[in-house]
Protein backbone atom coordinates (compact mmCIF):
# COMPACT_ATOMS: atom_id res chain seq x y z
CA UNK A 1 163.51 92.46 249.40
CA UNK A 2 166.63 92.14 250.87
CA UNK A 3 167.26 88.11 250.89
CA UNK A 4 166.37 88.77 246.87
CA UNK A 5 169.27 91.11 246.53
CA UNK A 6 171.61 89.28 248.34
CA UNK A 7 170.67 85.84 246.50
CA UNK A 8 171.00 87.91 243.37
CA UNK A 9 174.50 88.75 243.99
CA UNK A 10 175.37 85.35 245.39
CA UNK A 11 173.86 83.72 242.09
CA UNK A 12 175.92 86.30 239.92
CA UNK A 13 179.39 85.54 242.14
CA UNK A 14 178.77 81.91 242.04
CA UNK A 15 178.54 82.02 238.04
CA UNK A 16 181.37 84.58 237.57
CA UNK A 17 183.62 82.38 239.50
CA UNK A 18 182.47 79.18 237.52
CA UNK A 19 183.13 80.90 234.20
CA UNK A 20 186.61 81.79 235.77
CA UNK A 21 187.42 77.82 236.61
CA UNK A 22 185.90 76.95 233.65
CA UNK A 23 188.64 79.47 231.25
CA UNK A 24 191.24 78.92 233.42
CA UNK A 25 191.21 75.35 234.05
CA UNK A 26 192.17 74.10 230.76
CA UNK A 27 194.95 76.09 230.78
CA UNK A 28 196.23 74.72 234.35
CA UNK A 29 195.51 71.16 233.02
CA UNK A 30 197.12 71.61 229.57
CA UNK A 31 199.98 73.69 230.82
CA UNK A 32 203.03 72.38 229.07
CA UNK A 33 206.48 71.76 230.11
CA UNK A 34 209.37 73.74 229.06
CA UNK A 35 212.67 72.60 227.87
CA UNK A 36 216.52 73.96 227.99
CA UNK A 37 217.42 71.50 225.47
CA UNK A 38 216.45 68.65 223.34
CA UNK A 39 218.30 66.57 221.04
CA UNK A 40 216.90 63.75 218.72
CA UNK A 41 219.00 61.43 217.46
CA UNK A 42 218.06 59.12 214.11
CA UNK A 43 219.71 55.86 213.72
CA UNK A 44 218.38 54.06 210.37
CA UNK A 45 219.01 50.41 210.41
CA UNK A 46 220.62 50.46 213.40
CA UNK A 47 219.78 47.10 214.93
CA UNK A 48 216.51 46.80 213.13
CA UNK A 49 215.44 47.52 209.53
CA UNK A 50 213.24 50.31 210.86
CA UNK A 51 214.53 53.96 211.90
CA UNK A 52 215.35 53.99 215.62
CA UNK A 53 214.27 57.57 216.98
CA UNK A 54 215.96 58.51 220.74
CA UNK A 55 214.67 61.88 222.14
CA UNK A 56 216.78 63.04 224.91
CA UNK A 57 215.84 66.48 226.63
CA UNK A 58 216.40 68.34 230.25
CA UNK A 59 213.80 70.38 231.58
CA UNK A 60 213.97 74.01 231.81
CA UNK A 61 215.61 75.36 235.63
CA UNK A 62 212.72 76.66 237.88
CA UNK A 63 210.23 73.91 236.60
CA UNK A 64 208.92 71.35 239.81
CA UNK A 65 210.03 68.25 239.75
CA UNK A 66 208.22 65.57 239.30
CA UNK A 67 207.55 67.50 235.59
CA UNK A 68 205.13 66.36 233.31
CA UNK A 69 206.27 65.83 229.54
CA UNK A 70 204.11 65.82 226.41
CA UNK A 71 205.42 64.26 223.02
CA UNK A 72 203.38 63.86 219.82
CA UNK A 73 204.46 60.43 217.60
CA UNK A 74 203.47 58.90 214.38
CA UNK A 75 200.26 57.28 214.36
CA UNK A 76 202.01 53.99 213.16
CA UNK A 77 204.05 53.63 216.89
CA UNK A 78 202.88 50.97 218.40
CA UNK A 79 204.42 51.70 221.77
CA UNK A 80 207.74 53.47 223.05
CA UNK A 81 210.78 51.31 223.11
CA UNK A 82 212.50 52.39 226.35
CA UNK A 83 210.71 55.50 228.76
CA UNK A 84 213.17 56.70 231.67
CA UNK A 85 214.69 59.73 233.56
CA UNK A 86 218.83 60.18 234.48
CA UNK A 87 219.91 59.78 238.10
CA UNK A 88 222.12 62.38 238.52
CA UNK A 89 223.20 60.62 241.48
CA UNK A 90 224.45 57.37 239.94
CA UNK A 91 224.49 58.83 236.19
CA UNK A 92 222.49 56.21 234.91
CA UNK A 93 218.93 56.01 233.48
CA UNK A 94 216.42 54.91 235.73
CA UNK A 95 213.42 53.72 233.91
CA UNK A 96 209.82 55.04 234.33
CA UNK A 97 207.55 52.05 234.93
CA UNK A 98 204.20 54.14 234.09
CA UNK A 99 203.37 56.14 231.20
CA UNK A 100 200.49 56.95 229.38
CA UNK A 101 200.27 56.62 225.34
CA UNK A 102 197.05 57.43 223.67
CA UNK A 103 195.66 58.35 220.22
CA UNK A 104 195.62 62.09 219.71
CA UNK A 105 195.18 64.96 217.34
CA UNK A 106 198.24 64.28 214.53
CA UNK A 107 199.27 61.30 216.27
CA UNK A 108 199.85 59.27 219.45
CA UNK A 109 200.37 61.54 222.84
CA UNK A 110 203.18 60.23 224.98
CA UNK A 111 203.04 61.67 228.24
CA UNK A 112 204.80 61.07 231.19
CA UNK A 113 206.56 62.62 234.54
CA UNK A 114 210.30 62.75 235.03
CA UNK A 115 211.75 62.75 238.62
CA UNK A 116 214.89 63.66 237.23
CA UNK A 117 215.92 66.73 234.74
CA UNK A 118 217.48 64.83 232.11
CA UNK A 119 215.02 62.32 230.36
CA UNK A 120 215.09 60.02 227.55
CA UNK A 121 212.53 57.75 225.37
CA UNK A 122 213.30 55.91 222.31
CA UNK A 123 210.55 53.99 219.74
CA UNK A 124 211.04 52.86 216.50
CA UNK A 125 209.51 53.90 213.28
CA UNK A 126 208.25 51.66 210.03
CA UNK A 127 206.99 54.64 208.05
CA UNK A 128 209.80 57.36 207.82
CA UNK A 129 212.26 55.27 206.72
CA UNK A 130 211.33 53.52 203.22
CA UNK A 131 213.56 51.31 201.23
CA UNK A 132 213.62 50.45 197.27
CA UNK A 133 216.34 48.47 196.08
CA UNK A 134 219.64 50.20 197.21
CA UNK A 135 217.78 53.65 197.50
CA UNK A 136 216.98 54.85 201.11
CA UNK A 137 214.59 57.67 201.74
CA UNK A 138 214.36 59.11 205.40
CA UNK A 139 211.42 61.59 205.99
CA UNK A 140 211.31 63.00 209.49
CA UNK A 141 209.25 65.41 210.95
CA UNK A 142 209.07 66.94 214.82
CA UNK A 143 205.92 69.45 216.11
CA UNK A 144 207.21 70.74 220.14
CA UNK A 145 204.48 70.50 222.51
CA UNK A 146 206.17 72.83 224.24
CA UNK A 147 209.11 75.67 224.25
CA UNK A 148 212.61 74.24 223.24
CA UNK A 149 215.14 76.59 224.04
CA UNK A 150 217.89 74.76 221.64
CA UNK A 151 217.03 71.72 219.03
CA UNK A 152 219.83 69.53 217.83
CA UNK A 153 219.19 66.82 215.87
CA UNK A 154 222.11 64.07 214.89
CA UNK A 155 221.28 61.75 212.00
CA UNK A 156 223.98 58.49 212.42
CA UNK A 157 224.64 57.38 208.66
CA UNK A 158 224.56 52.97 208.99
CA UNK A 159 227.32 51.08 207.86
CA UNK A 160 228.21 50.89 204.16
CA UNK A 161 225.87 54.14 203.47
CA UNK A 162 226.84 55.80 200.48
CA UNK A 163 225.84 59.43 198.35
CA UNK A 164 224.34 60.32 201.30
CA UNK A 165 222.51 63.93 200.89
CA UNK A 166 220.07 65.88 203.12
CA UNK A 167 217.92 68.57 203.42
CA UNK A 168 218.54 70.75 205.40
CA UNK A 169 222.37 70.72 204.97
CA UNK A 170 223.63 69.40 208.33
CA UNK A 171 225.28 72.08 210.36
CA UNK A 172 228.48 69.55 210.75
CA UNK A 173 229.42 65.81 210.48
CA UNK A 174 231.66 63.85 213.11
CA UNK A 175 232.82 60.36 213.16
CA UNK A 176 231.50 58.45 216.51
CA UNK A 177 233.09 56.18 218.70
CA UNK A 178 231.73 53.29 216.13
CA UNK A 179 233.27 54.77 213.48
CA UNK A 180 229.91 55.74 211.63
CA UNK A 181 229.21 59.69 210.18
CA UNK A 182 226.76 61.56 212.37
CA UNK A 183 225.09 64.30 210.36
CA UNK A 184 224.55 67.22 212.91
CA UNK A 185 221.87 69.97 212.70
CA UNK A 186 221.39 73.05 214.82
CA UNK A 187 217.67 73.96 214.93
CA UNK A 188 217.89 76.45 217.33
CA UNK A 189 214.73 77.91 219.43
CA UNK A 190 211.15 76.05 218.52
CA UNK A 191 208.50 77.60 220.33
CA UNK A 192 205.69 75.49 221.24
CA UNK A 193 203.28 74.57 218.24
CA UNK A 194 206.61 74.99 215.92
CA UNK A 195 207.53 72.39 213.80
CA UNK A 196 210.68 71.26 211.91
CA UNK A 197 211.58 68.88 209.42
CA UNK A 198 214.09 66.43 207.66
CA UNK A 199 214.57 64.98 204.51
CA UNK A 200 217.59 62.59 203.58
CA UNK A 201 218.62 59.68 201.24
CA UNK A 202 221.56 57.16 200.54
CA UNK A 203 222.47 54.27 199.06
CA UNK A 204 223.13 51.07 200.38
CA UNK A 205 223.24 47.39 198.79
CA UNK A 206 223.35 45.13 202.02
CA UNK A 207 220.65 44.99 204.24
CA UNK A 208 222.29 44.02 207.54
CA UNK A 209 222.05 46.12 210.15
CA UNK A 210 225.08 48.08 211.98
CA UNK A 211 225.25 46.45 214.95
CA UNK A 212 223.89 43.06 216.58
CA UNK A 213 220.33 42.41 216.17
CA UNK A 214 217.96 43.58 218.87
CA UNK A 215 220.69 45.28 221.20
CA UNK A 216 218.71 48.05 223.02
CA UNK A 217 220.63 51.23 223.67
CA UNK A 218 218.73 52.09 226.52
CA UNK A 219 216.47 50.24 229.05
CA UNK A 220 213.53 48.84 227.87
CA UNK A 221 210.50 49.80 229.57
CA UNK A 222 206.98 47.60 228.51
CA UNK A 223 203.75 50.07 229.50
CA UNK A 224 201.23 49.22 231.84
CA UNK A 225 198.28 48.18 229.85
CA UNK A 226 194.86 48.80 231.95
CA UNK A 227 191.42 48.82 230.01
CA UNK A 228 193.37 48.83 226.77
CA UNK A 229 195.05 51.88 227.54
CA UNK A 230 198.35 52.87 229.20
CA UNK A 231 198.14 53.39 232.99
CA UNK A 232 198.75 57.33 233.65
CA UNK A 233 201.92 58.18 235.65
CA UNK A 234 201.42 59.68 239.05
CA UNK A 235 201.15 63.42 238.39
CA UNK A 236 200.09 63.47 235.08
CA UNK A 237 196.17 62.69 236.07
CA UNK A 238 196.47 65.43 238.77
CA UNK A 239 198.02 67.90 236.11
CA UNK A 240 195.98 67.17 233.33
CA UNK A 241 192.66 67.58 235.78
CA UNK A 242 194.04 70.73 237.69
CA UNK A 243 191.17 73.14 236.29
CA UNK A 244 188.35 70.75 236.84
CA UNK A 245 189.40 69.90 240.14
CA UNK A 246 189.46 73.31 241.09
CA UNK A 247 186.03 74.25 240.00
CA UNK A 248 184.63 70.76 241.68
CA UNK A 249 186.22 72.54 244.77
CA UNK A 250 184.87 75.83 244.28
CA UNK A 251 181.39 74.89 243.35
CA UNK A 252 181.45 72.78 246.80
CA UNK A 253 182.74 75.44 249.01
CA UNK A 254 179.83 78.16 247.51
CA UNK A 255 177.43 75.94 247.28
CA UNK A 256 177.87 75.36 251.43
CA UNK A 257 178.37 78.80 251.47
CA UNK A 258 175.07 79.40 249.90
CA UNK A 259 172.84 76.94 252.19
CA UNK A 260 174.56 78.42 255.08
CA UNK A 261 173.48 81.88 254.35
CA UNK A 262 169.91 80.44 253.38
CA UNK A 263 169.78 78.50 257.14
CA UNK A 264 170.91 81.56 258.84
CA UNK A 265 168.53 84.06 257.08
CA UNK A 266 165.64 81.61 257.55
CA UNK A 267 166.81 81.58 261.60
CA UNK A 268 166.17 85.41 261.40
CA UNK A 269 162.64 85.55 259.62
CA UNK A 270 160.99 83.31 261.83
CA UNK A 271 159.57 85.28 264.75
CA UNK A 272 157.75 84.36 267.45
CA UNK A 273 154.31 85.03 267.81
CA UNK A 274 153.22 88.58 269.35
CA UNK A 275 151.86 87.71 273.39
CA UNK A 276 148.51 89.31 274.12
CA UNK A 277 148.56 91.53 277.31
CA UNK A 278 146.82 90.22 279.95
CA UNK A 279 143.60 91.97 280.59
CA UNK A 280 143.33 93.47 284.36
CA UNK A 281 141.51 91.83 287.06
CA UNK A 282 138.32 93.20 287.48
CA UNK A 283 137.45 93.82 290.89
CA UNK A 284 134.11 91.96 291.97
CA UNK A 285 131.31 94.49 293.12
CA UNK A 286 129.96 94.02 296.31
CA UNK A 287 126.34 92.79 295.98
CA UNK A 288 124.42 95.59 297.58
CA UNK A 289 122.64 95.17 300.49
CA UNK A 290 119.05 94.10 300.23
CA UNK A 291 116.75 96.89 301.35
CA UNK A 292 115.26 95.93 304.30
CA UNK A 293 111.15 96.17 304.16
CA UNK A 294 109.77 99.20 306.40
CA UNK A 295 108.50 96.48 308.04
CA UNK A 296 111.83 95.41 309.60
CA UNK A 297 113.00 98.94 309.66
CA UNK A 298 109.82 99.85 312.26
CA UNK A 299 110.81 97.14 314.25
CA UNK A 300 114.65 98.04 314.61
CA UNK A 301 113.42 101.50 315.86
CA UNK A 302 111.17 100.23 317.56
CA UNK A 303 113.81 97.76 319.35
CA UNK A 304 116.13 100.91 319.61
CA UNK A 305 118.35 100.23 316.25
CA UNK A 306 119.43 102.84 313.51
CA UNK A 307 116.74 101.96 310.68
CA UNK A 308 119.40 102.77 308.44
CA UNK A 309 122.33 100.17 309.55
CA UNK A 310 121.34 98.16 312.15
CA UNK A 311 123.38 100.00 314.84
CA UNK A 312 122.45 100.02 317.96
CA UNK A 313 121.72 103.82 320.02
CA UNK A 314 123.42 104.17 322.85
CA UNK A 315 120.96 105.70 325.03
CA UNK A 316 117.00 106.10 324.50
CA UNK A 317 117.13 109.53 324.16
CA UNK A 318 119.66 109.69 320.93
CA UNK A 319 118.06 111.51 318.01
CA UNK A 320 120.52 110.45 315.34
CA UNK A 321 122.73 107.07 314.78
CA UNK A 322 126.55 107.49 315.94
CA UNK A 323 127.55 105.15 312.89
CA UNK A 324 125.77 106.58 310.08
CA UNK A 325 124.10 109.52 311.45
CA UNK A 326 120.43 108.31 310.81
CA UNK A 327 117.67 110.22 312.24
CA UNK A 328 116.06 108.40 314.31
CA UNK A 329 112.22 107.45 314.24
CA UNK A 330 110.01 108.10 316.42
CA UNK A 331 107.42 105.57 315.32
């Protein structure tokens, strides 16, 4: 009754903390990344008829580095132009040689860790940039994956734009270093899940772009196809499994748990079987004498013996045996 009971409350831990895993795994595996600041900057016909789209971010203080980053892109992306992470040491960008890139829900999933705070990917776009004659339409449109603590985005006007309008109005306009307009716009806090988009047009009668063809502004960084899919950077597998590897674990430990308490409890059970008490020794009777026929009784007396035991007398004129105290007879 006992080993029931206890199995019964084994079985009920072991499923309670298997729910647990189970709810809070997805949660360790999915848990995204949060970020001080990101600014996206949109470059139409930059180098390429196409709008060129540059994220650049830093990850919030008190997150672990390596972090792991989560971006969702137009379906049409084919791949990311350029992945990679700042040195602060040398103040360059270092590329990240692994990323992974895969179909998801509104999109393509880029994902990827950063060794460094600062990060940066670039890809370019066919679809949010459409051209009819001299008109230009830009449609642009960003969901966070995770908590931005300040948004910017900077929209570079190309060379020769002209009636150039927007929606939002941009918070401010500067002139760069290459002399072309940049458009600025504060979006302030986006919480995870929180979206934000931006609508502009101009005009522009040449088609050329604003600087030399094909000059990347950043390093380029080709994925690492495996299987027809992007090989996962290290971390990201090991993130994005945390909840399932910790209820492989915990289903291993109970489960040796478990057949460990079975063993032992089955050690206990078994019991010897009871020893039977020896029964005493039975003395063996002595066999009584044989009575001796009167014949051989007449004769003893006769020889001067006790009838009785065989003794001797010790004189012929003893009336009773000294062993046994026989009378003696006479005839």
């Amino acid at each position: 009754m006992q080993a029931k009971t206890a199995c019964a409350l084994i079985y009920r831990l072991l499923l309670s903390l298997v729910l647990a895993a189970l709810l809070a795994g997805p949660a360790l595996a999915q848990s995204p990344t949060p970020l001080s600041d990101l600014t996206i900057r949109l470059w139409p016909e930059y180098d390429r008829p196409q709008l060129l789209v540059i994220f650049h971010g830093t990850v919030a203080e008190g997150v672990a580095l390596p972090a792991t980053l989560s971006f969702t892109l137009p379906a049409d992306i084919q791949t990311p132009h350029a992945v990679a992470s700042l040195d602060e040491t040398s103040g360059t960008l270092v590329n990240i040689e692994a990323y992974n890139f895969v179909a998801g829900t509104g999109g393509k999933v880029l994902s990827f860790a950063t060794p460094g705070r600062q990060f940066q990917f670039e890809y370019y776009s066919d679809t949010m940039l459409t051209t009819s004659g001299d008109q230009r339409q830009l449609n642009f449109s960003f969901t966070a994956s995770a908590d931005v603590a300040q948004l910017n985005i900077e929209l570079q006007q190309p060379t020769a734009a002209q009636s150039f309008t927007s929606t939002p109005q941009p918070s401010a306009t500067q002139v760069n270093s290459s002399g072309l307009p940049v458009a600025q716009y504060d979006a302030g806090h986006l919480a995870a899940g929180g979206s934000y988009s931006l609508q502009a047009s101009y005009t522009r009668s040449s088609n050329a772009p604003s600087v030399g063809v094909n000059i990347p502004s950043s390093p380029q960084v080709p994925p690492v196809e495996v299987g027809g899919g992007a090989l996962a950077a290290p971390g990201v597998w090991l993130r994005e499994n945390l909840g399932l590897i910790f209820v492989v674990a915990g289903l291993l430990l109970l489960t040796g748990a478990l057949v460990y308490w079975f063993w032992s409890r089955r050690a206990e059970v078994v019991m010897e079987p009871p020893r039977q008490a020896p029964s005493p020794r039975k003395r063996p009777r002595a066999a009584p004498r044989p009575a001796r026929p009167p014949a051989e009784d007449q004769a003893r007396a006769l020889a001067g013996y006790c009838h009785r035991c065989g003794a001797p007398f010790r004189d012929d004129e003893a009336r009773f045996c000294y062993s046994c105290g026989a009378e003696r007879r006479s005839d």
